[in-house]
Protein backbone atom coordinates (compact mmCIF):
# COMPACT_ATOMS: atom_id res chain seq x y z
CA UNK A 1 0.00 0.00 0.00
CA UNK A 2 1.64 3.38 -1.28
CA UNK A 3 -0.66 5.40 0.81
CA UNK A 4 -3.83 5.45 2.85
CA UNK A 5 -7.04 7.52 2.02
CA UNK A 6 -8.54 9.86 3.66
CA UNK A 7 -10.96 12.44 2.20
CA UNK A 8 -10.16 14.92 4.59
CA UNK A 9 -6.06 14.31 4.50
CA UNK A 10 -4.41 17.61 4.68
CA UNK A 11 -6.73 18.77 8.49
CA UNK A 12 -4.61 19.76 11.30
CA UNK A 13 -6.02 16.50 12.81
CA UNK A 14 -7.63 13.14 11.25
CA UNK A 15 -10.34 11.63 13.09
CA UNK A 16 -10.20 7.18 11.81
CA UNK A 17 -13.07 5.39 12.35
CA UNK A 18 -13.73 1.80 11.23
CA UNK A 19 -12.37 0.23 8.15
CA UNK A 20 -9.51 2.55 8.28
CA UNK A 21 -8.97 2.12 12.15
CA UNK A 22 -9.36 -1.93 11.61
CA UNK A 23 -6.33 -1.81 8.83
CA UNK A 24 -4.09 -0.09 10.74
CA UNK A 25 -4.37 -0.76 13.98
CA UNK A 26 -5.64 -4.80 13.78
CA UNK A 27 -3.68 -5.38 10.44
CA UNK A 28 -0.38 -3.63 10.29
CA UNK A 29 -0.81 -3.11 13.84
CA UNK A 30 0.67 0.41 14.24
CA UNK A 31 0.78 2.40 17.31
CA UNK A 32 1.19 5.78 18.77
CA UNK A 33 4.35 8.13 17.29
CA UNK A 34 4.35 5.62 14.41
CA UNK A 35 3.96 7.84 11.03
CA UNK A 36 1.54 7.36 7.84
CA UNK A 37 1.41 8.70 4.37
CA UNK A 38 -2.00 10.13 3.57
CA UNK A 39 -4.04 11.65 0.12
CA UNK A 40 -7.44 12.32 -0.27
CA UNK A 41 -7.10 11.86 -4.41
CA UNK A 42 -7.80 15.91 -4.64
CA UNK A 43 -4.70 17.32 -4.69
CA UNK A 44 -0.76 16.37 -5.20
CA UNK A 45 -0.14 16.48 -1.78
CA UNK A 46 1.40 13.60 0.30
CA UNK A 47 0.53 14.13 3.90
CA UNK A 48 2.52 12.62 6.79
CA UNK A 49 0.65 12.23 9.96
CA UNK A 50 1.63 10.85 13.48
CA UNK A 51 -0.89 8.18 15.60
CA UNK A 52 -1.65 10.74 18.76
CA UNK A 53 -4.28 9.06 20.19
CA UNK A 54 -5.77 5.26 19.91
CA UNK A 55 -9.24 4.68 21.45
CA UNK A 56 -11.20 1.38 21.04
CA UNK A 57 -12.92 2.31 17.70
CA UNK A 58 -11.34 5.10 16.72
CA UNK A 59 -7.72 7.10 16.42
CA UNK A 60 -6.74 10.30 16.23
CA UNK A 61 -3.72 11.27 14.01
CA UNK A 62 -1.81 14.60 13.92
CA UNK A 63 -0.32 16.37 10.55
CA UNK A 64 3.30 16.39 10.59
CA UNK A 65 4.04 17.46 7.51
CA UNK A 66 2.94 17.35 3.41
CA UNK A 67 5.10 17.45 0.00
CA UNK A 68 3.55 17.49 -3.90
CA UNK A 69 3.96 14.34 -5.12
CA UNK A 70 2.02 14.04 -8.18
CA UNK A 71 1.78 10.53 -9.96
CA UNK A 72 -0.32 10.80 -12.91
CA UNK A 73 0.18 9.52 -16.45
CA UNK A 74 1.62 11.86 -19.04
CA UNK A 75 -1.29 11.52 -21.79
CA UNK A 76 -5.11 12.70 -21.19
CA UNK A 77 -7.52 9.79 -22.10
CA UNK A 78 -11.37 9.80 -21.32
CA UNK A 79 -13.23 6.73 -22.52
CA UNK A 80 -16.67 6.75 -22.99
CA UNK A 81 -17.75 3.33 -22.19
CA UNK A 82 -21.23 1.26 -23.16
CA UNK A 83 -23.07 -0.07 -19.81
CA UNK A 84 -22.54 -4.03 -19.87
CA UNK A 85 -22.62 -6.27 -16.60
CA UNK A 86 -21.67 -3.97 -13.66
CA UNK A 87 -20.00 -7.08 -12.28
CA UNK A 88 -17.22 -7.35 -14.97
CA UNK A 89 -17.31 -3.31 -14.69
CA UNK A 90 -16.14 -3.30 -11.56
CA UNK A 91 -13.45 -6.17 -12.20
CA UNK A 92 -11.98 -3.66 -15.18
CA UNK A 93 -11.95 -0.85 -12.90
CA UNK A 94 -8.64 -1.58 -11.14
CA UNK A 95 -7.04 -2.12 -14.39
CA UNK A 96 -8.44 0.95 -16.14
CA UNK A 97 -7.19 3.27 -13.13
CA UNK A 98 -3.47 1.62 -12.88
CA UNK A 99 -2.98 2.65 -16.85
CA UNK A 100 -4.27 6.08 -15.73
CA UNK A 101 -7.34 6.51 -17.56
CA UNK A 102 -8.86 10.34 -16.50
CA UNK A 103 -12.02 9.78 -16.81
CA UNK A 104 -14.59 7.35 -17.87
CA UNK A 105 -18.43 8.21 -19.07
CA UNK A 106 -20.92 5.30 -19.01
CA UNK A 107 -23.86 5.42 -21.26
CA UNK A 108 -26.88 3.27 -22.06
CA UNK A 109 -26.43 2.06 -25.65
CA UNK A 110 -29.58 0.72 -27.15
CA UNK A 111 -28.04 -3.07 -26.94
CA UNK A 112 -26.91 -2.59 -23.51
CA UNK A 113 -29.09 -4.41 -21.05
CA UNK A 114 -31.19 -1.51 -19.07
CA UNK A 115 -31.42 -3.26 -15.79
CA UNK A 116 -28.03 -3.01 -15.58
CA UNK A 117 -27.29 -0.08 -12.39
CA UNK A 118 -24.52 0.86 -11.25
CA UNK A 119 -23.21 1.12 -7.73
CA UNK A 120 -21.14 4.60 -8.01
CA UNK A 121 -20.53 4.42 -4.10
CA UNK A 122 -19.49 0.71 -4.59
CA UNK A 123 -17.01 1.53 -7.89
CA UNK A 124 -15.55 4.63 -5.75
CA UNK A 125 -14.73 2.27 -2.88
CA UNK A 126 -12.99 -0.08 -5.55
CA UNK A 127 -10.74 3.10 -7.16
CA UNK A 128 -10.00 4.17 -3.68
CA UNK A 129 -8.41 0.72 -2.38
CA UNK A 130 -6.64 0.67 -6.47
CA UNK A 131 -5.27 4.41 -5.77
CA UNK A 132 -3.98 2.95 -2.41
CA UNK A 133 -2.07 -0.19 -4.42
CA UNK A 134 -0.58 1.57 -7.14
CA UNK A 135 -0.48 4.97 -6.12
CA UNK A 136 -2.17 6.99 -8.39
CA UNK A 137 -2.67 10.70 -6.89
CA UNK A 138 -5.73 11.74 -7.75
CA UNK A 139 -9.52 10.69 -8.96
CA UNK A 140 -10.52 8.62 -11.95
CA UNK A 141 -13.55 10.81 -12.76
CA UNK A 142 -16.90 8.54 -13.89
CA UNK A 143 -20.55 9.39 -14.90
CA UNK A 144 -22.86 8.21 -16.42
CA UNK A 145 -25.51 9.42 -19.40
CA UNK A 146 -28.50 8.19 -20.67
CA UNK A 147 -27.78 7.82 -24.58
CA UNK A 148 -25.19 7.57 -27.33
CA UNK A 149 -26.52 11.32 -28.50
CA UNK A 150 -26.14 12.30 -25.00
CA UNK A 151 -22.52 11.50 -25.14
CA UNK A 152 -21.98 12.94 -28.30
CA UNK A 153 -23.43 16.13 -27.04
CA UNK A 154 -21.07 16.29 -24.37
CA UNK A 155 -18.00 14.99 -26.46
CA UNK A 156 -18.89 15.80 -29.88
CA UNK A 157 -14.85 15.12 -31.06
CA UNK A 158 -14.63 11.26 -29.76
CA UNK A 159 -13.19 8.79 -31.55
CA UNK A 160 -14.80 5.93 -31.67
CA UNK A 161 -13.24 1.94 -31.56
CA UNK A 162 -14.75 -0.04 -34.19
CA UNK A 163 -14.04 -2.04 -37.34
CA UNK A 164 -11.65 0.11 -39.35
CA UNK A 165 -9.04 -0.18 -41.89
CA UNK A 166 -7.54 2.76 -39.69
CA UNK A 167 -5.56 0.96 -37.11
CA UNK A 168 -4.89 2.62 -33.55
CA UNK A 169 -1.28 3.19 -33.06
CA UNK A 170 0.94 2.82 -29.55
CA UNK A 171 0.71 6.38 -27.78
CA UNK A 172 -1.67 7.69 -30.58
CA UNK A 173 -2.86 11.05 -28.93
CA UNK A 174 -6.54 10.18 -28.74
CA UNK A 175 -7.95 12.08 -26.13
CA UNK A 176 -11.11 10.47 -25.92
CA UNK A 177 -12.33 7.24 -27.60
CA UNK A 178 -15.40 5.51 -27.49
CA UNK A 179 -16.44 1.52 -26.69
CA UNK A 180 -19.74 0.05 -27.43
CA UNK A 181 -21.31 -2.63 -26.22
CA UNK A 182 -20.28 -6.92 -27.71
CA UNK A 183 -23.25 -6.56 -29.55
CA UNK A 184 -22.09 -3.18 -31.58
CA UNK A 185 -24.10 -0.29 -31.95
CA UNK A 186 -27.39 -0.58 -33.83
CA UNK A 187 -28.32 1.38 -37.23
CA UNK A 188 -29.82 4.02 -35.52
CA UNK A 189 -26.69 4.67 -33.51
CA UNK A 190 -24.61 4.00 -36.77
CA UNK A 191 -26.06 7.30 -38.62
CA UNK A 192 -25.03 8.92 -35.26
CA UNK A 193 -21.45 8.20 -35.41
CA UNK A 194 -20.77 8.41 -39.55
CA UNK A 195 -18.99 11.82 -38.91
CA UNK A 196 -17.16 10.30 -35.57
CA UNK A 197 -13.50 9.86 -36.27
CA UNK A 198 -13.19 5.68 -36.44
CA UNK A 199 -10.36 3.79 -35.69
CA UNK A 200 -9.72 0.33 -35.15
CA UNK A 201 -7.46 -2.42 -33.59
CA UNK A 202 -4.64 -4.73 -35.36
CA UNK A 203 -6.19 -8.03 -33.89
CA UNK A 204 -8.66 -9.81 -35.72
CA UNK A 205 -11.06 -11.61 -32.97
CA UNK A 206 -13.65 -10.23 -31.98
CA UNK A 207 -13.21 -8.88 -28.34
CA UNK A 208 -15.17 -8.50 -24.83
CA UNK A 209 -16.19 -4.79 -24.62
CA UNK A 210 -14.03 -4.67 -21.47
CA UNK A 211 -10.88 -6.80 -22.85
CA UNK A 212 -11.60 -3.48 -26.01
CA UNK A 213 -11.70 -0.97 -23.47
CA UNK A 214 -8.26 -2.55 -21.25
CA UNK A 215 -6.34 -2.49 -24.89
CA UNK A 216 -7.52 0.75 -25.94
CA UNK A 217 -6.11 2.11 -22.81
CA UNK A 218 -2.88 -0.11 -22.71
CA UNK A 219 -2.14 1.50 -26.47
CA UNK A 220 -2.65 4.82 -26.12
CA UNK A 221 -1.40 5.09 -22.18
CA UNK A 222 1.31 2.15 -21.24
């Protein structure tokens, strides 16, 4: 674990309370004067605090000191990424914040299965614990729109990743690229994106939308 995350890291004075308090005091089984590095995926700041106080549920730590220490990737990429099972969602997620992906905006395409919710509280949780592992300094942003013309009103200059003689290229500067869902968009949506700049991959199977959106990402970002 690189760091530990707090959303109020950078306070005079951190208050833990339960899962926090269990991992560090029943896991790595710290104690008082012992020293943590803190973020709370904001800002570039590192925080080092010091365990003042250790009650039976809860801790109190005090701010020694902080230092920028920004780790973020050196491109921009925001995917735009067709609902599927929020179950193999949330299994990408990890992977999709390690590369450094900025953002990612879910929509409903119309093959995407509309019970399909997500659990925003539940994927933050998972991208806070990822941060923690690899480090990353600040937020993977996510939302979430209601249509394919939605999106495109929002980012009207996406690519899009789809059968195309024009092949994606290692560290291509593609800003933002968009994923459908396994069952490609429909002829309606088709007439939407004729004017979208396509591009498309060397391999020739035909992939999971989330195996698309992990090489998309590896490409233009590892």
């Amino acid at each position: 674990m690189q760091f530990v995350y707090h959303e109020y890291a950078g306070k005079p004075t951190l208050l833990l309370e339960t899962k926090a308090y269990e991992h560090i005091f029943k896991v790595r089984r710290m104690g008082i004067g012992e020293r943590l590095c803190w973020r709370n995926l904001e800002d570039d700041f590192v925080y080092w605090y010091e365990i003042s106080n250790i009650g039976k549920k809860e801790a109190t730590l005090t701010l020694l000191s902080k230092e920028i220490l920004a780790l973020l990737p050196s491109n921009i990429l925001h995917i735009g990424w067709s609902v599927i099972d929020p179950k193999i969602i949330e299994k990408t997620l990890p992977m999709l914040n390690e590369l450094g992906v900025s953002k990612i905006t879910f929509f409903y395409a119309e093959f995407s299965q509309k019970n399909h919710k997500l659990d925003f509280e539940r994927m933050k949780r998972i991208l806070i614990n990822s941060s923690q592992q690899c480090g990353r300094s600040k937020w993977m942003e996510i939302e979430i729109l209601p249509t394919l013309q939605s999106y495109l009103e929002h980012y009207s200059k996406s690519y899009v990743l789809d059968f195309s003689e024009i092949k994606l290229k290692e560290h291509e500067l593609v800003e933002s690229i968009l994923i459908g869902p396994e069952g490609g968009f429909s002829e309606k949506e088709r007439i939407l994106l004729q004017n979208q700049p396509t591009v498309g991959l060397t391999c020739k199977t035909i992939l999971r939308s989330e195996t698309a959106v992990v090489a998309v990402a590896s490409k233009i970002l590892a």
